[in-house]
PDB file of N, CA and C in Angstrom:
ATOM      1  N   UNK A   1     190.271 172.432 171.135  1.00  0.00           N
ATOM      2  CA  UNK A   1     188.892 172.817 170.979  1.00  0.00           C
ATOM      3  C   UNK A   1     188.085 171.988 171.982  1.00  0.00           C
ATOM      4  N   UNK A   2     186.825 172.521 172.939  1.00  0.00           N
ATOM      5  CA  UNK A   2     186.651 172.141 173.900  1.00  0.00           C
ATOM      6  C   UNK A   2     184.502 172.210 173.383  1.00  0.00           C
ATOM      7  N   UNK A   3     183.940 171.262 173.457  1.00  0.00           N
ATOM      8  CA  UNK A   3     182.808 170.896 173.159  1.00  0.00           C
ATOM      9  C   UNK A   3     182.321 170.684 174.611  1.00  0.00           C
ATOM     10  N   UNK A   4     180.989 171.891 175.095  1.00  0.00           N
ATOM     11  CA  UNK A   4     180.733 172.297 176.066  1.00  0.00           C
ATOM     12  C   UNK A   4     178.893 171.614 175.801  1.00  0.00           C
ATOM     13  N   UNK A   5     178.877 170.858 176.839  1.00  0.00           N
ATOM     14  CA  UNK A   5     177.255 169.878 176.980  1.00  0.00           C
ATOM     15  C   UNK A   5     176.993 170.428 178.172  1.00  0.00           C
ATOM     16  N   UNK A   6     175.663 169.547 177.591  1.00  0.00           N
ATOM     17  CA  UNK A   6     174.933 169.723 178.777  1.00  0.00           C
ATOM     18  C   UNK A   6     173.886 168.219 179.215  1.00  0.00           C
ATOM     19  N   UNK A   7     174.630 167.959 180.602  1.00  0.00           N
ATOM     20  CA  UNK A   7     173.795 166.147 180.650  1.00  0.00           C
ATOM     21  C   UNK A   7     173.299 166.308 182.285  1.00  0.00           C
ATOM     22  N   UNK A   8     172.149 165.923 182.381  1.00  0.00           N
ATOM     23  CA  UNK A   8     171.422 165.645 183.811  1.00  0.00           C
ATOM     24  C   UNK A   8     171.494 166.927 184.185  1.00  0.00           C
ATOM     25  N   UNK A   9     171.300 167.762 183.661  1.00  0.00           N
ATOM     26  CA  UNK A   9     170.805 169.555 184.451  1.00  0.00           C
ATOM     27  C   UNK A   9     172.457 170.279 184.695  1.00  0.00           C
ATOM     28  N   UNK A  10     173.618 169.497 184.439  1.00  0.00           N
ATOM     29  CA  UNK A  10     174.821 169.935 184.997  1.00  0.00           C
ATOM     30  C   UNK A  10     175.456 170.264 183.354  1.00  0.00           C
ATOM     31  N   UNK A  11     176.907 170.852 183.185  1.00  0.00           N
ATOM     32  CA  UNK A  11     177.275 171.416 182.689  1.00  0.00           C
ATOM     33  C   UNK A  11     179.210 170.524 182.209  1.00  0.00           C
ATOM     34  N   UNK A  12     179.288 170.499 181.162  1.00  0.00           N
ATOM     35  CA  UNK A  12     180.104 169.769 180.710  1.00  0.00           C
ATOM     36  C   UNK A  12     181.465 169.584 179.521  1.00  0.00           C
ATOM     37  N   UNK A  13     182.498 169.843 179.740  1.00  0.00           N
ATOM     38  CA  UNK A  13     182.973 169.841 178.784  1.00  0.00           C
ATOM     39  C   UNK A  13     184.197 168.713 178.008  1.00  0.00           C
ATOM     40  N   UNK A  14     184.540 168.489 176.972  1.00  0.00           N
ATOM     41  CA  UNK A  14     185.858 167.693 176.722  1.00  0.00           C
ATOM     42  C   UNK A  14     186.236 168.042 175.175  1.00  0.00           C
ATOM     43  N   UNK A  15     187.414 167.916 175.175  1.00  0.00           N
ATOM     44  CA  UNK A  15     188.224 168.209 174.201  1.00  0.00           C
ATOM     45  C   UNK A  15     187.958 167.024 173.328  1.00  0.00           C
ATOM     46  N   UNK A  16     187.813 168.121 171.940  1.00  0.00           N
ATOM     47  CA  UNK A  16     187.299 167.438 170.823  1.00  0.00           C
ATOM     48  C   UNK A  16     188.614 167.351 169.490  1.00  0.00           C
ATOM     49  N   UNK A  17     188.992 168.607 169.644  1.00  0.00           N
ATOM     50  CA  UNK A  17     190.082 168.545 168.810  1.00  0.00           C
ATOM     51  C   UNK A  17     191.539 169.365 169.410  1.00  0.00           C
ATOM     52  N   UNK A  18     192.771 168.794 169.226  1.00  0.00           N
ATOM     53  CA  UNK A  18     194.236 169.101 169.858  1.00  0.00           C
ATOM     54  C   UNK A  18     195.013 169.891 167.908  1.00  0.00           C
ATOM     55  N   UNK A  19     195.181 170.930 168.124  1.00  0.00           N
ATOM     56  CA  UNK A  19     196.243 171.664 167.577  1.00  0.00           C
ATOM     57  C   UNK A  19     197.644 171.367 167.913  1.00  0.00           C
ATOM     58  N   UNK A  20     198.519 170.653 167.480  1.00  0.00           N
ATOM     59  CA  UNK A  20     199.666 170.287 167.366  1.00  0.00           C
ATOM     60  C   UNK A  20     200.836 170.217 166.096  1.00  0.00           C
ATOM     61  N   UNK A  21     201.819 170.390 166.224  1.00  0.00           N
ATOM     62  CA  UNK A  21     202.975 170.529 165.535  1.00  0.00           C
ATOM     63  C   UNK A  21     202.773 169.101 164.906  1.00  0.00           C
ATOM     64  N   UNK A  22     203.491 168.755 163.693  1.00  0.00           N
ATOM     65  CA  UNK A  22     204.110 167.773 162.930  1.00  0.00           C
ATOM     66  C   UNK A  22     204.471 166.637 163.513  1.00  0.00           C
ATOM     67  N   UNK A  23     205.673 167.200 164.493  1.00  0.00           N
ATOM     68  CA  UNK A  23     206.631 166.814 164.954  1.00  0.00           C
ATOM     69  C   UNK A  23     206.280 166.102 166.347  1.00  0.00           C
ATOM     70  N   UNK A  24     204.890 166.529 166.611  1.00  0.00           N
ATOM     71  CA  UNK A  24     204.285 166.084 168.222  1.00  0.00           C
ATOM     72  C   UNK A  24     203.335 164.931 168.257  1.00  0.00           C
ATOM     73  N   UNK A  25     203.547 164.243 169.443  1.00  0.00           N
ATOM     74  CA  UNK A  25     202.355 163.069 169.404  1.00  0.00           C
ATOM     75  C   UNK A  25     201.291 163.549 168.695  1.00  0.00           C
ATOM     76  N   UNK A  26     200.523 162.797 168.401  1.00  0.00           N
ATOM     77  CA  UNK A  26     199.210 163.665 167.997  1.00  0.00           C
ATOM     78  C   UNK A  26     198.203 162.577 168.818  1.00  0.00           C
ATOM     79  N   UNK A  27     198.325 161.966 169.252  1.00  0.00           N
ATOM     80  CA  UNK A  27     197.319 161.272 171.061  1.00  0.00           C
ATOM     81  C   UNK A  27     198.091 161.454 171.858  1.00  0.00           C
ATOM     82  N   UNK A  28     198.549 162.433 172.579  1.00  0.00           N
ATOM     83  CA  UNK A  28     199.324 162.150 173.607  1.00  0.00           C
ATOM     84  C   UNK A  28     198.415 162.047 175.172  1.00  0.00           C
ATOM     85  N   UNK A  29     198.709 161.682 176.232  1.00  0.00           N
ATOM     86  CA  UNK A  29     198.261 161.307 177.262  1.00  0.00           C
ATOM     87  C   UNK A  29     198.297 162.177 177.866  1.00  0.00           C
ATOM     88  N   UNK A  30     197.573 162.023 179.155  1.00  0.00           N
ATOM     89  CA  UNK A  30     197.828 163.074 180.971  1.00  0.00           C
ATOM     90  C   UNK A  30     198.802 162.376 181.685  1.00  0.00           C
ATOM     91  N   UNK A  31     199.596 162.314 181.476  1.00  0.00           N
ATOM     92  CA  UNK A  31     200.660 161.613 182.215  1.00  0.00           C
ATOM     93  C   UNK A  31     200.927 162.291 183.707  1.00  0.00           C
ATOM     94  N   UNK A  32     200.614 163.618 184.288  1.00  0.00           N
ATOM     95  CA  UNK A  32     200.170 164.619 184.995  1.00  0.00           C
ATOM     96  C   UNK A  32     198.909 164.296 185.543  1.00  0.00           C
ATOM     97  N   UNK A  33     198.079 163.829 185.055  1.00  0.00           N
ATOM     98  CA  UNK A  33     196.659 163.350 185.775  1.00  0.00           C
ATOM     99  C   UNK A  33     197.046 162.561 187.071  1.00  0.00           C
ATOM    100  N   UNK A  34     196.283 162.900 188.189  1.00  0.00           N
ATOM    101  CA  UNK A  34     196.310 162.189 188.957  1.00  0.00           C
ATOM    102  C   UNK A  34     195.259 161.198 189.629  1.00  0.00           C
ATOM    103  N   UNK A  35     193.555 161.585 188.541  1.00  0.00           N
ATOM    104  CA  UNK A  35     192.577 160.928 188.789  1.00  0.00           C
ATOM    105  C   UNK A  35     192.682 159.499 187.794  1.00  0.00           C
ATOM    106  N   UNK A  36     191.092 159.449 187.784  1.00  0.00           N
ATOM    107  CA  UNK A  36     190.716 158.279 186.401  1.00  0.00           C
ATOM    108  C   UNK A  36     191.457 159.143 185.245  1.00  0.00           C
ATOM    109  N   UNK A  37     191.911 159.910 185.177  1.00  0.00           N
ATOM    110  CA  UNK A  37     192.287 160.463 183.758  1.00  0.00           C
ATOM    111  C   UNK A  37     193.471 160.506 183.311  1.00  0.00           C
ATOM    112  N   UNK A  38     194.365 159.632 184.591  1.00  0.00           N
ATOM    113  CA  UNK A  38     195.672 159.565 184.443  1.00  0.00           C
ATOM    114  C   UNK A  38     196.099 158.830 183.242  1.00  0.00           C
ATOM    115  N   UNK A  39     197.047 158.792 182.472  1.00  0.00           N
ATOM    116  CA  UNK A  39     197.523 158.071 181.175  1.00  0.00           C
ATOM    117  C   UNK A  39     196.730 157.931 180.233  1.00  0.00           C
ATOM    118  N   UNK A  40     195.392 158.465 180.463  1.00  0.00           N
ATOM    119  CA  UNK A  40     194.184 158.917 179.119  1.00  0.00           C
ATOM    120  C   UNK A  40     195.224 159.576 178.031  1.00  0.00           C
ATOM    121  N   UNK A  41     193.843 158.907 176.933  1.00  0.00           N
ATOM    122  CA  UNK A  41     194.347 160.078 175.800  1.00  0.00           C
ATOM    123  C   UNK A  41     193.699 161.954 176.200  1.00  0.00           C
ATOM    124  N   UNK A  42     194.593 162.561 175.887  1.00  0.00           N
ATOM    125  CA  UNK A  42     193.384 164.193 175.809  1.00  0.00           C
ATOM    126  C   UNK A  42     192.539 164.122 175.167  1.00  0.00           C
ATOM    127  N   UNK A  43     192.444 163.874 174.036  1.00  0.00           N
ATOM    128  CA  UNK A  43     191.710 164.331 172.979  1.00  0.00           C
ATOM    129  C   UNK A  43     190.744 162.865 173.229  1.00  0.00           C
ATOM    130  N   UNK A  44     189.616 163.982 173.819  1.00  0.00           N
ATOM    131  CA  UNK A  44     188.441 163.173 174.158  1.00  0.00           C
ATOM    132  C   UNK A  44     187.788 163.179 175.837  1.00  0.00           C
ATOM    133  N   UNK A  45     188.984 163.540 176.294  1.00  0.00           N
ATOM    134  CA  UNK A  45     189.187 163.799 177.439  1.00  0.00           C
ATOM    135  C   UNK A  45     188.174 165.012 178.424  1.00  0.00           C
ATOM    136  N   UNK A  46     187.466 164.366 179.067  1.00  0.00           N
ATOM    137  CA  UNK A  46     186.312 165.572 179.985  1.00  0.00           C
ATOM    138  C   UNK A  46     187.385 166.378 180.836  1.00  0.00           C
ATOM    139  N   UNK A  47     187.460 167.583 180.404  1.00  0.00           N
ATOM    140  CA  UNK A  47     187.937 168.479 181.028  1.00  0.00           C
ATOM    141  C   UNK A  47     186.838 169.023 182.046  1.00  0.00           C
ATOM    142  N   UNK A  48     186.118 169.528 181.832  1.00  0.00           N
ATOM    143  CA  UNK A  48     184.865 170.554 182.480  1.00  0.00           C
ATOM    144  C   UNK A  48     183.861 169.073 183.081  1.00  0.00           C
ATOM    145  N   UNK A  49     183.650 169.598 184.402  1.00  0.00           N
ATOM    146  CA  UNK A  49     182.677 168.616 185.221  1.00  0.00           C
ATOM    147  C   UNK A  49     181.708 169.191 185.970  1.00  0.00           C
ATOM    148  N   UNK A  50     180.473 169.014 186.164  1.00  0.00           N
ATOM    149  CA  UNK A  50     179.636 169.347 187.272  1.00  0.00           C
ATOM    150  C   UNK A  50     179.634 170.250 187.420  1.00  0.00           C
ATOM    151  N   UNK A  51     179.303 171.468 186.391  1.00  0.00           N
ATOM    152  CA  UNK A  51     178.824 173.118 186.309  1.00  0.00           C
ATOM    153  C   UNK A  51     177.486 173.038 186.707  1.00  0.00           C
ATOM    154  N   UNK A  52     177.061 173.671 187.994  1.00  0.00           N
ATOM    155  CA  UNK A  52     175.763 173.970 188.431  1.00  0.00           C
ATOM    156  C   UNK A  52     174.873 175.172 187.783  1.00  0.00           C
ATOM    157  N   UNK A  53     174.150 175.696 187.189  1.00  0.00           N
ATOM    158  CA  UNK A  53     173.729 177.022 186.715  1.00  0.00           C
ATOM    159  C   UNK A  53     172.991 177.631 187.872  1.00  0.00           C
ATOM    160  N   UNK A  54     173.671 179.402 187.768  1.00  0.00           N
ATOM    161  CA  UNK A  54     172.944 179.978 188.707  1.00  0.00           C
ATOM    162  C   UNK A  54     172.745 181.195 188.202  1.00  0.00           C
ATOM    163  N   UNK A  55     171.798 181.416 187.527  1.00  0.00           N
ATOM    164  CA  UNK A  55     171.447 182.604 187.010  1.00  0.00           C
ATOM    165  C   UNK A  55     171.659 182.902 185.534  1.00  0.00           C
ATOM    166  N   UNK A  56     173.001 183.660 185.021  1.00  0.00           N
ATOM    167  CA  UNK A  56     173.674 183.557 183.947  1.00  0.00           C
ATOM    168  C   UNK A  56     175.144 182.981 184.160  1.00  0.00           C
ATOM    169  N   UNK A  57     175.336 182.143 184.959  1.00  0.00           N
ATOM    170  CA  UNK A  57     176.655 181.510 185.332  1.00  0.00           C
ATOM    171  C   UNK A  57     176.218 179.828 185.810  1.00  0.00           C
ATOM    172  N   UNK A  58     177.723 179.117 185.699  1.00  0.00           N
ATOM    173  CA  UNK A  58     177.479 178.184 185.399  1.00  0.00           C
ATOM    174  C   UNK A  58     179.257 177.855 186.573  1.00  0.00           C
ATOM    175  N   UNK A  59     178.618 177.269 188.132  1.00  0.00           N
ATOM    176  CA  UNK A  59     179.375 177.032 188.317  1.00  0.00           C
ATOM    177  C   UNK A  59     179.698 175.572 189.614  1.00  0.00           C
ATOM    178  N   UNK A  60     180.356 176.218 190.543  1.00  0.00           N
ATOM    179  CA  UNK A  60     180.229 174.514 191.397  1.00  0.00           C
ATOM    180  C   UNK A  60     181.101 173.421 191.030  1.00  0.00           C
ATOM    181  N   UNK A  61     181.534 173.611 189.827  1.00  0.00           N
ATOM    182  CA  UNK A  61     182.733 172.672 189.054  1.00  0.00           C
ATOM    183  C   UNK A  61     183.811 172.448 189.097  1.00  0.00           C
ATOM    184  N   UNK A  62     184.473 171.487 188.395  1.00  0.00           N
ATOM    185  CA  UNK A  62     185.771 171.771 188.073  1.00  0.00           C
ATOM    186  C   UNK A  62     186.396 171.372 186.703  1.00  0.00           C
ATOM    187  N   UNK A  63     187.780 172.145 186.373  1.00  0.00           N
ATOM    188  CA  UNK A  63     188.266 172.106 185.194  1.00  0.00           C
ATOM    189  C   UNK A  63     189.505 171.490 185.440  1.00  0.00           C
ATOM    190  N   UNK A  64     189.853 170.655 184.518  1.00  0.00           N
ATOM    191  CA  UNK A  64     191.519 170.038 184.638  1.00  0.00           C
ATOM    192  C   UNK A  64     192.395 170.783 183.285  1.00  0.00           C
ATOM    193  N   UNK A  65     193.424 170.579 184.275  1.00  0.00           N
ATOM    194  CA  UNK A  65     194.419 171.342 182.958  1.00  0.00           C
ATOM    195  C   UNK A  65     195.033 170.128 182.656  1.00  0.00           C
ATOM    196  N   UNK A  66     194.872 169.497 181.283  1.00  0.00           N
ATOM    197  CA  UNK A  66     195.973 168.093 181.195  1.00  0.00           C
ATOM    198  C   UNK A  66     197.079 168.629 180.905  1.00  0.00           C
ATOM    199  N   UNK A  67     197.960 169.678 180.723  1.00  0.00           N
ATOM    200  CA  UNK A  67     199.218 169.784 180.425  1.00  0.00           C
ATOM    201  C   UNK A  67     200.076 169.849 182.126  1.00  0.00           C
ATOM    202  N   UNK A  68     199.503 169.899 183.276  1.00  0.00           N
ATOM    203  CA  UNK A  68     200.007 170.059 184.403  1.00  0.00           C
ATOM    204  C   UNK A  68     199.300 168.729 185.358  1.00  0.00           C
ATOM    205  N   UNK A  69     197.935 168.384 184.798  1.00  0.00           N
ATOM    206  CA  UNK A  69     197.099 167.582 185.645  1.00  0.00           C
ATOM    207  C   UNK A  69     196.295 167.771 186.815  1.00  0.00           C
ATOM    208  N   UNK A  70     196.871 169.734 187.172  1.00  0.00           N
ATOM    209  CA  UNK A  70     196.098 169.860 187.808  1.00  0.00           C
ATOM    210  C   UNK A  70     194.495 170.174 187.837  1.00  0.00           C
ATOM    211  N   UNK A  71     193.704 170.111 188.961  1.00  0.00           N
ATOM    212  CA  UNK A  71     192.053 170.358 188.725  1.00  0.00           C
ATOM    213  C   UNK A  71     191.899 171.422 189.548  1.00  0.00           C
ATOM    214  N   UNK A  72     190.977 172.334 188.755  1.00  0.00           N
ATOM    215  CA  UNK A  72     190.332 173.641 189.570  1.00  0.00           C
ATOM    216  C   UNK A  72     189.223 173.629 189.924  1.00  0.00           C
ATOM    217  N   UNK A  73     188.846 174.661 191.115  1.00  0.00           N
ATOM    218  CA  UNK A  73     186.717 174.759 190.665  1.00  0.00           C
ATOM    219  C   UNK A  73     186.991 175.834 189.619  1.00  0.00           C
ATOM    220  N   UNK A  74     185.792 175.515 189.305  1.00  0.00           N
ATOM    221  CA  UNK A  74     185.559 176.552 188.079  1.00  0.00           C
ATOM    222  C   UNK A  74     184.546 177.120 187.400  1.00  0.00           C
ATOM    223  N   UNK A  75     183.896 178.206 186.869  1.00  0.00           N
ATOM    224  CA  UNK A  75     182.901 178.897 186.572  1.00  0.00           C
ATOM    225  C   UNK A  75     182.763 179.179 185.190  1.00  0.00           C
ATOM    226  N   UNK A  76     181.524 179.262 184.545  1.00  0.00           N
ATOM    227  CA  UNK A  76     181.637 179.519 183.262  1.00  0.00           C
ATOM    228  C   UNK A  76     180.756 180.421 183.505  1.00  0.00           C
ATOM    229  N   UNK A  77     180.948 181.504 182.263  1.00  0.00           N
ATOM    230  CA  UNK A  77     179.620 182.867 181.931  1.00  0.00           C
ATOM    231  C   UNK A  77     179.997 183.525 180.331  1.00  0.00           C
ATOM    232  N   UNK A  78     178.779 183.728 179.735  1.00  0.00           N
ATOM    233  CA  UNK A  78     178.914 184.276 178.267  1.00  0.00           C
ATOM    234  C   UNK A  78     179.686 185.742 178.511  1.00  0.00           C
ATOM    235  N   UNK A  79     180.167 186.257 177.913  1.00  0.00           N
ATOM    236  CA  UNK A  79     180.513 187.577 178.065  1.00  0.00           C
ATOM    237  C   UNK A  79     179.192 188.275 177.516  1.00  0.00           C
ATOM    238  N   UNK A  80     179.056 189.282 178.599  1.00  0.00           N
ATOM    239  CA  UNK A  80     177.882 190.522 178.146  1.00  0.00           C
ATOM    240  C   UNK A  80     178.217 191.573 177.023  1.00  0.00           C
ATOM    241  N   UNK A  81     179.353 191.658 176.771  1.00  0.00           N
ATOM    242  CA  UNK A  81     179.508 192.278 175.215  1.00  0.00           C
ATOM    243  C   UNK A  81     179.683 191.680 174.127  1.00  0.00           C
ATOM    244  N   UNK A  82     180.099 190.195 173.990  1.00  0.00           N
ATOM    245  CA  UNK A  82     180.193 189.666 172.901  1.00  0.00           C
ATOM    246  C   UNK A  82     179.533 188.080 173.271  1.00  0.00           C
ATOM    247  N   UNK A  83     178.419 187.745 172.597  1.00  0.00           N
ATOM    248  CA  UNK A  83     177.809 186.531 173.142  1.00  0.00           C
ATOM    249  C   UNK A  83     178.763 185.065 172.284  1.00  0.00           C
ATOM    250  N   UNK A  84     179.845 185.816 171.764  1.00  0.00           N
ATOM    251  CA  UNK A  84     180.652 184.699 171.077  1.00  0.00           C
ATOM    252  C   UNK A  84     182.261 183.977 172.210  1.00  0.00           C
ATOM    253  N   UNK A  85     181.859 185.153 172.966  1.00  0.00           N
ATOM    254  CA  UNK A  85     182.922 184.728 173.849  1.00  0.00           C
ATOM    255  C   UNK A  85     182.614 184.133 175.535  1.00  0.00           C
ATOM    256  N   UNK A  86     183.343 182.606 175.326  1.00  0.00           N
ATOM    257  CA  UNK A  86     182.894 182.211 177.413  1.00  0.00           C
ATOM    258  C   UNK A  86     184.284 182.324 177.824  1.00  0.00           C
ATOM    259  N   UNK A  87     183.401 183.159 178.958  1.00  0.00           N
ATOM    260  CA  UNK A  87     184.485 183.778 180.129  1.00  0.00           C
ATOM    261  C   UNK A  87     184.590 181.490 180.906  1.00  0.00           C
ATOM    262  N   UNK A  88     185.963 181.254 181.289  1.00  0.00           N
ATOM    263  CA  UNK A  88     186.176 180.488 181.648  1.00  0.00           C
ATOM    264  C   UNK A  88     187.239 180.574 182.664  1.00  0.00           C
ATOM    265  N   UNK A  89     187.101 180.236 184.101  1.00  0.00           N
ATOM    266  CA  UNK A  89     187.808 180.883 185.180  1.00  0.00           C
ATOM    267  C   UNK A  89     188.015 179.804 186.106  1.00  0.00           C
ATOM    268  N   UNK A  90     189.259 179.352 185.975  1.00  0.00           N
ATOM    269  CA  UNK A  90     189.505 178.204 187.173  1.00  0.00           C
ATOM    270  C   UNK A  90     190.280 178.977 188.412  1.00  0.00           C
ATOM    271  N   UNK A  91     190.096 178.185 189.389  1.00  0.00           N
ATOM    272  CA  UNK A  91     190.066 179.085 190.826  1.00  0.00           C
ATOM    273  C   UNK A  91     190.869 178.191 192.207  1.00  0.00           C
ATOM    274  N   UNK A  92     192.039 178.541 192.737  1.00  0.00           N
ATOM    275  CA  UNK A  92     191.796 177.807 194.174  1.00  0.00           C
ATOM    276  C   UNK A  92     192.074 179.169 195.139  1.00  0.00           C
ATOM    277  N   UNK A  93     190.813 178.813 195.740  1.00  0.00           N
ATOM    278  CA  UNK A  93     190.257 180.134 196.906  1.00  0.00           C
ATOM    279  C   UNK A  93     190.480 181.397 196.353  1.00  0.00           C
ATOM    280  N   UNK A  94     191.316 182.205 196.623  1.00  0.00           N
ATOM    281  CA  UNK A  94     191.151 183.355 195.962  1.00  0.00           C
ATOM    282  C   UNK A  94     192.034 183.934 194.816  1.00  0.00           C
ATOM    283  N   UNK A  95     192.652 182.668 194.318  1.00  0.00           N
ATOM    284  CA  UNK A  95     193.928 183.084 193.055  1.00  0.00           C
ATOM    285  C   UNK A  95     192.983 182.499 192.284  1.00  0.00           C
ATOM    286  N   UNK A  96     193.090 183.055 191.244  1.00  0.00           N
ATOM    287  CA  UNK A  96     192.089 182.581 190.250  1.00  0.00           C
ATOM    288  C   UNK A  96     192.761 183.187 188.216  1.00  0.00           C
ATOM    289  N   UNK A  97     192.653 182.599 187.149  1.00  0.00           N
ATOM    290  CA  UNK A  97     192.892 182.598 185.754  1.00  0.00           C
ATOM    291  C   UNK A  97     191.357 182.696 184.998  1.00  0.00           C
ATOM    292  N   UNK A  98     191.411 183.632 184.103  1.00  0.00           N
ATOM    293  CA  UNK A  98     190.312 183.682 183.353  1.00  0.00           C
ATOM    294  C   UNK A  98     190.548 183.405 181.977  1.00  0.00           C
ATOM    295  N   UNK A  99     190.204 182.482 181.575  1.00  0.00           N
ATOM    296  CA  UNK A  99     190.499 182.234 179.445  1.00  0.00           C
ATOM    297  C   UNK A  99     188.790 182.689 179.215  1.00  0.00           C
ATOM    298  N   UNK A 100     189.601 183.483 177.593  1.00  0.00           N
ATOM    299  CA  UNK A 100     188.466 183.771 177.136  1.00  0.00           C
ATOM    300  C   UNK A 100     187.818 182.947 175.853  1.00  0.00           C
ATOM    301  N   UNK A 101     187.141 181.963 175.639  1.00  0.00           N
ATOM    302  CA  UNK A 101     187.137 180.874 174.723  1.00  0.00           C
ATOM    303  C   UNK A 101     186.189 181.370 173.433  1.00  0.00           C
ATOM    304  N   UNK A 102     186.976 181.104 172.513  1.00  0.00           N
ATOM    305  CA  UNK A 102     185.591 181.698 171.260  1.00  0.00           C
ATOM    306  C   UNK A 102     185.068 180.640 170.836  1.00  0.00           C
ATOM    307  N   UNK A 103     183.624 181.458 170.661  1.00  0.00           N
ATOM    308  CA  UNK A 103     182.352 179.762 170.236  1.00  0.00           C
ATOM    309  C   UNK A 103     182.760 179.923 168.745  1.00  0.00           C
ATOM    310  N   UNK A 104     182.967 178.752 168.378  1.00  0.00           N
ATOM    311  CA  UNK A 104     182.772 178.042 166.855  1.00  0.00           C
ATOM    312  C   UNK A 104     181.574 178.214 165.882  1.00  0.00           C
TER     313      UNK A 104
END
């Protein structure tokens, strides 16, 4: 679960809560990180950085995946048919993934 702010006019996110098995760490690290976020715990962890808003989008950013460590730019936008769902789209140049995240 990913808790999406908003600080100094920019756009922000970090994981608030990790869904995990029994059987699994339940803090486990970015061991995959290759920034400041390397050997962090996730959970707590700023995924989403420096979303610029431009219009009804929210972008200029980037998103990290801690299960790989890698970082994308990345864009956020509400979906125009359901205002419960953000379109979330990390990108390098023209390959690009879209998750569709439901608001809480």
């Amino acid at each position: 679960m990913v808790e999406i702010y908003e600080k100094e006019g920019k756009l922000f996110g970090r994981i608030v809560k990790i869904f995990l098995e029994a059987d699994q760490d339940q803090n486990p690290l970015c061991t995959e990180c290759y920034d400041k976020r390397k050997d962090r715990p996730i959970l707590g962890m700023e995924i989403v950085r420096d979303l610029e808003q431009d219009g009804d989008e929210w972008e200029d950013g980037t998103i990290c995946d801690p299960k790989s460590g890698k970082v994308y730019d990345c864009k956020l936008w509400l979906d125009k048919d359901d205002s419960y769902l953000l379109n979330v789209r990390g990108y390098l140049f023209f390959i690009y993934r879209t998750q569709h995240w439901k608001r809480q």
